[in-house]
PDB file of N, CA and C in Angstrom:
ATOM      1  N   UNK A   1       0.859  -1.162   0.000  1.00  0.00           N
ATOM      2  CA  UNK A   1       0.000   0.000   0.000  1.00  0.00           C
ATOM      3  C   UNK A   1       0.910   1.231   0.000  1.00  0.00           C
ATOM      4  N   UNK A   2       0.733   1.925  -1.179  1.00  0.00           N
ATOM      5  CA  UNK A   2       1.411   3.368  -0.782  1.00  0.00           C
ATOM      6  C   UNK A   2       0.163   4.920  -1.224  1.00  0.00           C
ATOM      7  N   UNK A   3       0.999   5.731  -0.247  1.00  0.00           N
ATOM      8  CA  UNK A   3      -0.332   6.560  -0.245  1.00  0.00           C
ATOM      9  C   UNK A   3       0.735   8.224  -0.276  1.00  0.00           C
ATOM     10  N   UNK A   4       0.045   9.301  -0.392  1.00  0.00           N
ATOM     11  CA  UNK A   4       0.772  10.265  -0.207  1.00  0.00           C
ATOM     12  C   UNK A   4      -0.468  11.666   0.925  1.00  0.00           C
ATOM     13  N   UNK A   5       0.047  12.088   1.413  1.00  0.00           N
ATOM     14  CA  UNK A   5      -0.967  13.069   1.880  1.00  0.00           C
ATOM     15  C   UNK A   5      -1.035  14.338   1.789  1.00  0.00           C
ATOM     16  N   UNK A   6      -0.002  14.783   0.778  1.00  0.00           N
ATOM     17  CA  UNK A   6       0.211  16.042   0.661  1.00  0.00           C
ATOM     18  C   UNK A   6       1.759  16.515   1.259  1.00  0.00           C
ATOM     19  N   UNK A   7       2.117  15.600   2.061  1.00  0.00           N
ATOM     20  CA  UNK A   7       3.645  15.947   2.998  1.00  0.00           C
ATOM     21  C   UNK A   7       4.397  15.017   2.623  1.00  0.00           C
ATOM     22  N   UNK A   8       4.302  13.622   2.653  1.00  0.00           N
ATOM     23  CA  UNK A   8       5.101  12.820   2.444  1.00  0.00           C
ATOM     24  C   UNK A   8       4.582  11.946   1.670  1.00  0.00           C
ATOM     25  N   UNK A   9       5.113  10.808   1.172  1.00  0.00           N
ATOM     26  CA  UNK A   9       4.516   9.603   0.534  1.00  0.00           C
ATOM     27  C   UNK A   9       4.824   8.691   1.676  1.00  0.00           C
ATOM     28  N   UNK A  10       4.044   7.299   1.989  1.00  0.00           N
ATOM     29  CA  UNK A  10       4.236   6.304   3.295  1.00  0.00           C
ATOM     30  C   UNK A  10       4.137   5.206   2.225  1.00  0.00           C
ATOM     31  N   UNK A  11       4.939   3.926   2.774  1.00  0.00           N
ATOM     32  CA  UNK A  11       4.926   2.448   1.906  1.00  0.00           C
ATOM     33  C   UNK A  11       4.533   1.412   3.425  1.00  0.00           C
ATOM     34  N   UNK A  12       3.641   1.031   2.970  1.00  0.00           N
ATOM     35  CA  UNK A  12       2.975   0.262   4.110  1.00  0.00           C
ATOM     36  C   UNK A  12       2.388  -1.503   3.401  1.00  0.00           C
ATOM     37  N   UNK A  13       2.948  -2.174   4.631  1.00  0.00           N
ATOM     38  CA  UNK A  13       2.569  -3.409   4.307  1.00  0.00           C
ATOM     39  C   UNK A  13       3.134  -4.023   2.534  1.00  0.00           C
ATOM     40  N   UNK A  14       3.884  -4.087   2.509  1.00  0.00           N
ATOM     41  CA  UNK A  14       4.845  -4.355   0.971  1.00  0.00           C
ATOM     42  C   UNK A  14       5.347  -6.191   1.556  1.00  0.00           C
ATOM     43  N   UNK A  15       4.877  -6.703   1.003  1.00  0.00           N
ATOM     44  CA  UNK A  15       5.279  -8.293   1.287  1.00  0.00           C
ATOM     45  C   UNK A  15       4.650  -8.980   0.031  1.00  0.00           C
ATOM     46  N   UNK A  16       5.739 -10.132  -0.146  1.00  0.00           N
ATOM     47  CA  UNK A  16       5.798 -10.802  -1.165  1.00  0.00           C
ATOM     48  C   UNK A  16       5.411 -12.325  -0.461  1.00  0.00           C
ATOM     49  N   UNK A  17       4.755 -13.192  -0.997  1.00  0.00           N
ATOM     50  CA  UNK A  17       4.697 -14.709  -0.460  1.00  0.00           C
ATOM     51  C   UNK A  17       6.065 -14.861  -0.757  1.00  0.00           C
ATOM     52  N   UNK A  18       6.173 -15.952   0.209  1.00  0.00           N
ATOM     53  CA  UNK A  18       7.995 -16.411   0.238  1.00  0.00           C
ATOM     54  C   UNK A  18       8.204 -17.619  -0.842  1.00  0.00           C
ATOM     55  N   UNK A  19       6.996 -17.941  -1.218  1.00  0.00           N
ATOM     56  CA  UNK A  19       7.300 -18.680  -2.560  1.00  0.00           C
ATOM     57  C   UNK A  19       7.853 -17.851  -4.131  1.00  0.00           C
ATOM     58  N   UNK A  20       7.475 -16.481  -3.626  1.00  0.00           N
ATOM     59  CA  UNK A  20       7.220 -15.970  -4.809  1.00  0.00           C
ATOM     60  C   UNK A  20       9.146 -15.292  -4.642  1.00  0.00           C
ATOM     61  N   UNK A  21       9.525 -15.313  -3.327  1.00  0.00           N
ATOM     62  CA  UNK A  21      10.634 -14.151  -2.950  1.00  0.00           C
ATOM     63  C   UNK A  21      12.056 -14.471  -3.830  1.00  0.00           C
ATOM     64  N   UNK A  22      12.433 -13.378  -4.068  1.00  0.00           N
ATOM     65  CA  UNK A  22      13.886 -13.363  -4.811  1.00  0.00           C
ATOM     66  C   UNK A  22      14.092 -13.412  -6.633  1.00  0.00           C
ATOM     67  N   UNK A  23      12.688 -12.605  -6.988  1.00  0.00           N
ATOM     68  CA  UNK A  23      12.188 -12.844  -8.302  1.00  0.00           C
ATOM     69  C   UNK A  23      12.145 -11.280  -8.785  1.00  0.00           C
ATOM     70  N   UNK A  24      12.563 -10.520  -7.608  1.00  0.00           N
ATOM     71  CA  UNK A  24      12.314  -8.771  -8.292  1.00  0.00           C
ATOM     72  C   UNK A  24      11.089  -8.138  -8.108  1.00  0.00           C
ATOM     73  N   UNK A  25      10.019  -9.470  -7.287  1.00  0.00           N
ATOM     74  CA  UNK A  25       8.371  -8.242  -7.149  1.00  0.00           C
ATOM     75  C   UNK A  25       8.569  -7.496  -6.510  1.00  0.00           C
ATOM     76  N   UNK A  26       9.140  -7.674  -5.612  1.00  0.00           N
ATOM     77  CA  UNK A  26       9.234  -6.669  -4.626  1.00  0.00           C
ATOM     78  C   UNK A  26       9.667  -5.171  -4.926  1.00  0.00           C
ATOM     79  N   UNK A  27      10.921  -5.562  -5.715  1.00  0.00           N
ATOM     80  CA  UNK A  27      11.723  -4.359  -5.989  1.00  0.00           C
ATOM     81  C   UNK A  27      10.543  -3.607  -6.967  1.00  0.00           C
ATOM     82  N   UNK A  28      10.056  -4.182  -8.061  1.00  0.00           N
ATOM     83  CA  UNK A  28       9.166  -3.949  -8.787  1.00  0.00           C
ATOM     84  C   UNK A  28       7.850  -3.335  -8.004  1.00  0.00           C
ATOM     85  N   UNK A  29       7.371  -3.559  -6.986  1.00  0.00           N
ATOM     86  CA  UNK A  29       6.174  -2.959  -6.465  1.00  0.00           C
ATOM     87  C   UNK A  29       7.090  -1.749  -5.847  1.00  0.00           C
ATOM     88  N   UNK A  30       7.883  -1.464  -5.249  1.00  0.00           N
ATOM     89  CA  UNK A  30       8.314  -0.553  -5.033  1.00  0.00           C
ATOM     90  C   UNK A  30       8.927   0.251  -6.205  1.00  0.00           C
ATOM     91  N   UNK A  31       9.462   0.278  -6.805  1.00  0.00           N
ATOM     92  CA  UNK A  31       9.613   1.291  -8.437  1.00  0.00           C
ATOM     93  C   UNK A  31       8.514   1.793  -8.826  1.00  0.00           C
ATOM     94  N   UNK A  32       7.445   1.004  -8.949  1.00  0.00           N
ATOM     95  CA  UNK A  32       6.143   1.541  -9.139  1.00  0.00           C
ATOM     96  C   UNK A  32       5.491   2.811  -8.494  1.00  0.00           C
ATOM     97  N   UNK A  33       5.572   1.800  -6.988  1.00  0.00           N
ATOM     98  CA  UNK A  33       5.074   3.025  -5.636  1.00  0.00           C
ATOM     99  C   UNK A  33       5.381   4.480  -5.766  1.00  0.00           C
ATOM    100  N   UNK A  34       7.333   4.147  -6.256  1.00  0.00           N
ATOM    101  CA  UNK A  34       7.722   5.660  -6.673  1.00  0.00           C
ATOM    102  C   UNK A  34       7.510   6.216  -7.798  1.00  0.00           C
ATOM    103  N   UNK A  35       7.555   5.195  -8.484  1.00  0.00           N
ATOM    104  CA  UNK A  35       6.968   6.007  -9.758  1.00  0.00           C
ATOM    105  C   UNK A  35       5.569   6.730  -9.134  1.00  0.00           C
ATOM    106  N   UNK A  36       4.474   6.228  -9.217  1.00  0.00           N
ATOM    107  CA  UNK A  36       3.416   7.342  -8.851  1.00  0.00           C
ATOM    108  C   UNK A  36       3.416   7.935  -8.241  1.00  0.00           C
ATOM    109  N   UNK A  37       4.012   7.535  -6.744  1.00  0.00           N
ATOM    110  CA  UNK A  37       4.241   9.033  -5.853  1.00  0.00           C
ATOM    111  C   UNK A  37       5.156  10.355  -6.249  1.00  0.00           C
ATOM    112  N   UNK A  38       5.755  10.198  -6.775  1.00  0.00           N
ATOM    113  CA  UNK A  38       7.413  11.261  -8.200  1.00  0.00           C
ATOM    114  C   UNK A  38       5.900  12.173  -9.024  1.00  0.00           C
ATOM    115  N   UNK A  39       5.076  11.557  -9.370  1.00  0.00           N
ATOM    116  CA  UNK A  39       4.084  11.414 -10.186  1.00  0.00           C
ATOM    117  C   UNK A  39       3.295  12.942 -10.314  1.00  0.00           C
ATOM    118  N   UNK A  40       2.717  12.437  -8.683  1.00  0.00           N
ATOM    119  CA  UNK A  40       1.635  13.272  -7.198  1.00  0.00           C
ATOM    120  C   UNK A  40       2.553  14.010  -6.944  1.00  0.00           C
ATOM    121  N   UNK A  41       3.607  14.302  -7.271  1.00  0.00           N
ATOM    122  CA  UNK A  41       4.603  15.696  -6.461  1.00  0.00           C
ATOM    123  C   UNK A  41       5.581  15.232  -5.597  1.00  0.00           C
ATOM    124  N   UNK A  42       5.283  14.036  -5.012  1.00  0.00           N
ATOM    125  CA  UNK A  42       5.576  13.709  -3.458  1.00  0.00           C
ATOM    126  C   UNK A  42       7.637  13.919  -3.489  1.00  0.00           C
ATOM    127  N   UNK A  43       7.913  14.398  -2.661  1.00  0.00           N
ATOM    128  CA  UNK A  43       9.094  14.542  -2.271  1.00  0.00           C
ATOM    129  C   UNK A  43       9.817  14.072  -1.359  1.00  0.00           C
ATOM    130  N   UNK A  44       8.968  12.991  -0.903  1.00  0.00           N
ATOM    131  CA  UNK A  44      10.179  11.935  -0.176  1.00  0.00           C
ATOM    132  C   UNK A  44       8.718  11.061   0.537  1.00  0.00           C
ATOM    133  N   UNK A  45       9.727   9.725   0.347  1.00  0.00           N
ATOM    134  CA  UNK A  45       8.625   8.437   0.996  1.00  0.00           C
ATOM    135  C   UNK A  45       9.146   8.055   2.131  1.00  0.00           C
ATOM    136  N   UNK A  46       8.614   7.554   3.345  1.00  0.00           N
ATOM    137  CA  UNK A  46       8.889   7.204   4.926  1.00  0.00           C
ATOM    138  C   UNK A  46       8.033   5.718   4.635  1.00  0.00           C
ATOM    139  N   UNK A  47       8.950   5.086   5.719  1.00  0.00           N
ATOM    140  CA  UNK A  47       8.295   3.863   5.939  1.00  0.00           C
ATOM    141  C   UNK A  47       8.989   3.128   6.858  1.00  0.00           C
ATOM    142  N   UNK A  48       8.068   2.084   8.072  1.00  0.00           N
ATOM    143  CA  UNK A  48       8.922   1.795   9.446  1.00  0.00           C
ATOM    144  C   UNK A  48       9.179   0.361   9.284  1.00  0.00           C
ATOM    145  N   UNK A  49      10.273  -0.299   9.632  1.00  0.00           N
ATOM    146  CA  UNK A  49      10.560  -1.292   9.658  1.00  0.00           C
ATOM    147  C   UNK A  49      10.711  -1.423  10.896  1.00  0.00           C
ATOM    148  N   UNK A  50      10.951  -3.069  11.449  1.00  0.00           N
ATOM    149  CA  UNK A  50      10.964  -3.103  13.007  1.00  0.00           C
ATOM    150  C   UNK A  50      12.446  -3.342  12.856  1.00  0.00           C
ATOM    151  N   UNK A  51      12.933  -2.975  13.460  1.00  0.00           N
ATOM    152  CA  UNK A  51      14.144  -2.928  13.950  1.00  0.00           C
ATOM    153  C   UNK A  51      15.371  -4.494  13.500  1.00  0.00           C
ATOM    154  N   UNK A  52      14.195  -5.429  14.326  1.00  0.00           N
ATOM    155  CA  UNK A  52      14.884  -6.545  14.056  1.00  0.00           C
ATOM    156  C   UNK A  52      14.798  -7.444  12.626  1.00  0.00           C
ATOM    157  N   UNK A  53      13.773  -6.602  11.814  1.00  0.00           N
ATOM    158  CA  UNK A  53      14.245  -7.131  10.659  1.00  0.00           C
ATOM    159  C   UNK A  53      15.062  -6.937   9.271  1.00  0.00           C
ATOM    160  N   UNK A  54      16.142  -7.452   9.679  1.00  0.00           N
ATOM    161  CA  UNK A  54      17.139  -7.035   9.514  1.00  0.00           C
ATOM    162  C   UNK A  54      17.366  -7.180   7.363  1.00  0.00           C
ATOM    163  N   UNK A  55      16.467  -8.378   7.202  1.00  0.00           N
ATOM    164  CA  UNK A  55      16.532  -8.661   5.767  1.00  0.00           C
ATOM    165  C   UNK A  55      15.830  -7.384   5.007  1.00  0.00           C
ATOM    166  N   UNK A  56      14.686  -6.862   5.607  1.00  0.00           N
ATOM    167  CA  UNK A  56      13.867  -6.205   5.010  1.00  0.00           C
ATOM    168  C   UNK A  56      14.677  -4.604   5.181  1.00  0.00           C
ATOM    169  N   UNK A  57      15.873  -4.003   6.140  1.00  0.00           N
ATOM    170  CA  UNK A  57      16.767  -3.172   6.277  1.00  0.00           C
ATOM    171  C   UNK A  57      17.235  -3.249   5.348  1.00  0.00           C
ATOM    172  N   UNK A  58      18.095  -4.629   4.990  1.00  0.00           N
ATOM    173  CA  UNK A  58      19.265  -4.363   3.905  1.00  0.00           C
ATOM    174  C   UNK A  58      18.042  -4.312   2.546  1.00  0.00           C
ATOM    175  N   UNK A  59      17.288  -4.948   2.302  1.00  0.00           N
ATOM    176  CA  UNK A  59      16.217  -4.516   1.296  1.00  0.00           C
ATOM    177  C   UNK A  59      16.197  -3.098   0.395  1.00  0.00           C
ATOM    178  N   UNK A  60      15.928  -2.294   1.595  1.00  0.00           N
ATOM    179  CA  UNK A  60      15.416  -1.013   0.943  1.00  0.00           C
ATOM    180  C   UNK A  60      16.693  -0.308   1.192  1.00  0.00           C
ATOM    181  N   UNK A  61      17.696  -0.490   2.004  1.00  0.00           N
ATOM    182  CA  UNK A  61      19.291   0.259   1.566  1.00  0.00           C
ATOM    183  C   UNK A  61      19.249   0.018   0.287  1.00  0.00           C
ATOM    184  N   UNK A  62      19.158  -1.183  -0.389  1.00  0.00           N
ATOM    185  CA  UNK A  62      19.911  -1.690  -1.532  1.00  0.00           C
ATOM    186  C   UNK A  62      19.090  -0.485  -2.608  1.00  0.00           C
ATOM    187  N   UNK A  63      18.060  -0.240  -2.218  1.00  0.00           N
ATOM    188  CA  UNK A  63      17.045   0.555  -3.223  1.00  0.00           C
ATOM    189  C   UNK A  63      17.316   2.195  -2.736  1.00  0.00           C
ATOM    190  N   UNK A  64      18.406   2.434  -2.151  1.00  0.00           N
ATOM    191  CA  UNK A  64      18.670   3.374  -1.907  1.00  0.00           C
ATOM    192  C   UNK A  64      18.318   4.264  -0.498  1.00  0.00           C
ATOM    193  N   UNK A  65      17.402   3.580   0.127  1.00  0.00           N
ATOM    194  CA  UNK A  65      16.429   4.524   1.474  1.00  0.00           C
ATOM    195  C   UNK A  65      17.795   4.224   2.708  1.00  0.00           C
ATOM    196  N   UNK A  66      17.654   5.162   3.180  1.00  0.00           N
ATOM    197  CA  UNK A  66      18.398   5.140   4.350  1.00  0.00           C
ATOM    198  C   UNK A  66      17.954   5.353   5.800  1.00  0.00           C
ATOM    199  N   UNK A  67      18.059   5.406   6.972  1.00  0.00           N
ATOM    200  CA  UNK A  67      17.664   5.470   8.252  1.00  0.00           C
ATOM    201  C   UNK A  67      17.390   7.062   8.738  1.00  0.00           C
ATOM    202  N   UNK A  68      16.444   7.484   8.733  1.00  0.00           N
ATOM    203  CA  UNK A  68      16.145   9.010   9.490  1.00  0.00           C
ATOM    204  C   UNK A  68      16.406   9.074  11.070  1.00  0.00           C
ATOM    205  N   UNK A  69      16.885  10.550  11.305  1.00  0.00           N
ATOM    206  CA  UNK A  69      17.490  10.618  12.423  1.00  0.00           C
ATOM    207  C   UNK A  69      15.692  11.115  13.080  1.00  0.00           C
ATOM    208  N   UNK A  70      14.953   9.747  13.072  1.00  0.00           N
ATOM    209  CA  UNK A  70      13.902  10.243  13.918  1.00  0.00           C
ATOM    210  C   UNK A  70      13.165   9.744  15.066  1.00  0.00           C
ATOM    211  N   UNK A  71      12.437   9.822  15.884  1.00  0.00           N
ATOM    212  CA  UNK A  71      11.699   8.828  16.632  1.00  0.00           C
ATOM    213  C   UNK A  71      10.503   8.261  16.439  1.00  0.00           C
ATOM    214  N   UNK A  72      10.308   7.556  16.283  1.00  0.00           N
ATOM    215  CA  UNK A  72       8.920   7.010  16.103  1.00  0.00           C
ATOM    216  C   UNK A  72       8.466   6.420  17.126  1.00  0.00           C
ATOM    217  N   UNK A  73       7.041   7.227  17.716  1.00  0.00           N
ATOM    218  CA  UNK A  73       5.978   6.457  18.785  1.00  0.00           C
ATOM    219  C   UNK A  73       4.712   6.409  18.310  1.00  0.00           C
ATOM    220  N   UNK A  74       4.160   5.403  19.216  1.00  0.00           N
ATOM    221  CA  UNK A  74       2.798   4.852  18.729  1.00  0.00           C
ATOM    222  C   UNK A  74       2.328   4.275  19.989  1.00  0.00           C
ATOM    223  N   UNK A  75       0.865   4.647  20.203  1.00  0.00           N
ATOM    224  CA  UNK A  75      -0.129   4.625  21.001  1.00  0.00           C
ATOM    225  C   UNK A  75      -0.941   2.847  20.538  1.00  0.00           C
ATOM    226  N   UNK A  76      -1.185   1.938  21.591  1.00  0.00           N
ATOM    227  CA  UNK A  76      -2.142   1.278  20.691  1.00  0.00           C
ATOM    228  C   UNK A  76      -3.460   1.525  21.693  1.00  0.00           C
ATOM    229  N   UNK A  77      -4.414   1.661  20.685  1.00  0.00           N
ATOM    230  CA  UNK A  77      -5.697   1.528  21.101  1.00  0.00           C
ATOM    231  C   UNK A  77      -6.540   0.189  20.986  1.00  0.00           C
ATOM    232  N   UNK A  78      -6.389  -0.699  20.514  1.00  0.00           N
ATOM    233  CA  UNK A  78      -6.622  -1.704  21.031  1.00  0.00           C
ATOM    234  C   UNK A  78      -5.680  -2.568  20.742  1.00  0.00           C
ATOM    235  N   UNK A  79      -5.841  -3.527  21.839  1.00  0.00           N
ATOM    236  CA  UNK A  79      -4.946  -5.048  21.711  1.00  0.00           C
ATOM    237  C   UNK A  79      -5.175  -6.026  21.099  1.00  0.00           C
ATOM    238  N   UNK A  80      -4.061  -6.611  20.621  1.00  0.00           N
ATOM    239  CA  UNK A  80      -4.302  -7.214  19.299  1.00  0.00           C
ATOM    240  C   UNK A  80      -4.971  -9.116  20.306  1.00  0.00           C
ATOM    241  N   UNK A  81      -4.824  -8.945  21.589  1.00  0.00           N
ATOM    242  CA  UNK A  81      -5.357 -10.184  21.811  1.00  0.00           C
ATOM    243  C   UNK A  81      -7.001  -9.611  23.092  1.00  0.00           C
ATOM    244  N   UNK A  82      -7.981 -10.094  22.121  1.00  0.00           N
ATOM    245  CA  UNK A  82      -9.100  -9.199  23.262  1.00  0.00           C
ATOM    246  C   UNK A  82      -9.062  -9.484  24.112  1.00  0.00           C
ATOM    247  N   UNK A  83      -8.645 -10.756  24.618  1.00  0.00           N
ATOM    248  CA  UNK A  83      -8.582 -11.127  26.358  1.00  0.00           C
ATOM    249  C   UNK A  83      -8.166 -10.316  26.841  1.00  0.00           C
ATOM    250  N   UNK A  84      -6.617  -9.814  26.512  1.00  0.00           N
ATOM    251  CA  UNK A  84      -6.060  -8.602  27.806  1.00  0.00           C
ATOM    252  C   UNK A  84      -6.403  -7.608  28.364  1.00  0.00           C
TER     253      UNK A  84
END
């Protein structure tokens, strides 16, 4: 999913089945993403990886994105298990 809002462009949820992995979709859904967001104006795309995954880091280095000197927090409003 990529979206733009007027400030930034965001790349959200980008996953390939692992049958399908090491074939270029990926890279390919992302070229795209930028292509249309380049498109819409957008002047730079953000997107969070967790920390520990480390494959999906070297991923988007390789495509050029690098690490922002920023913080990211997040509130959850609900829990992902309803018992708690």
């Amino acid at each position: 999913m990529a979206g733009y809002e007027g400030h930034r462009g965001w790349l959200n949820y980008l996953a390939v089945d692992p049958k399908h992995q090491q074939h270029g979709l990926a890279r390919a859904i992302v070229m795209e993403a930028e292509r249309l967001l380049r498109k819409a104006g957008c002047p730079k795309i953000n997107l969070h990886i967790r920390t520990s995954n480390y494959g999906v880091v070297e991923f988007y280095q390789r495509l050029g994105y690098s690490m922002d000197d920023v913080v990211s927090m997040g509130k959850r409003l609900e829990h992902d298990d309803k018992a708690a």
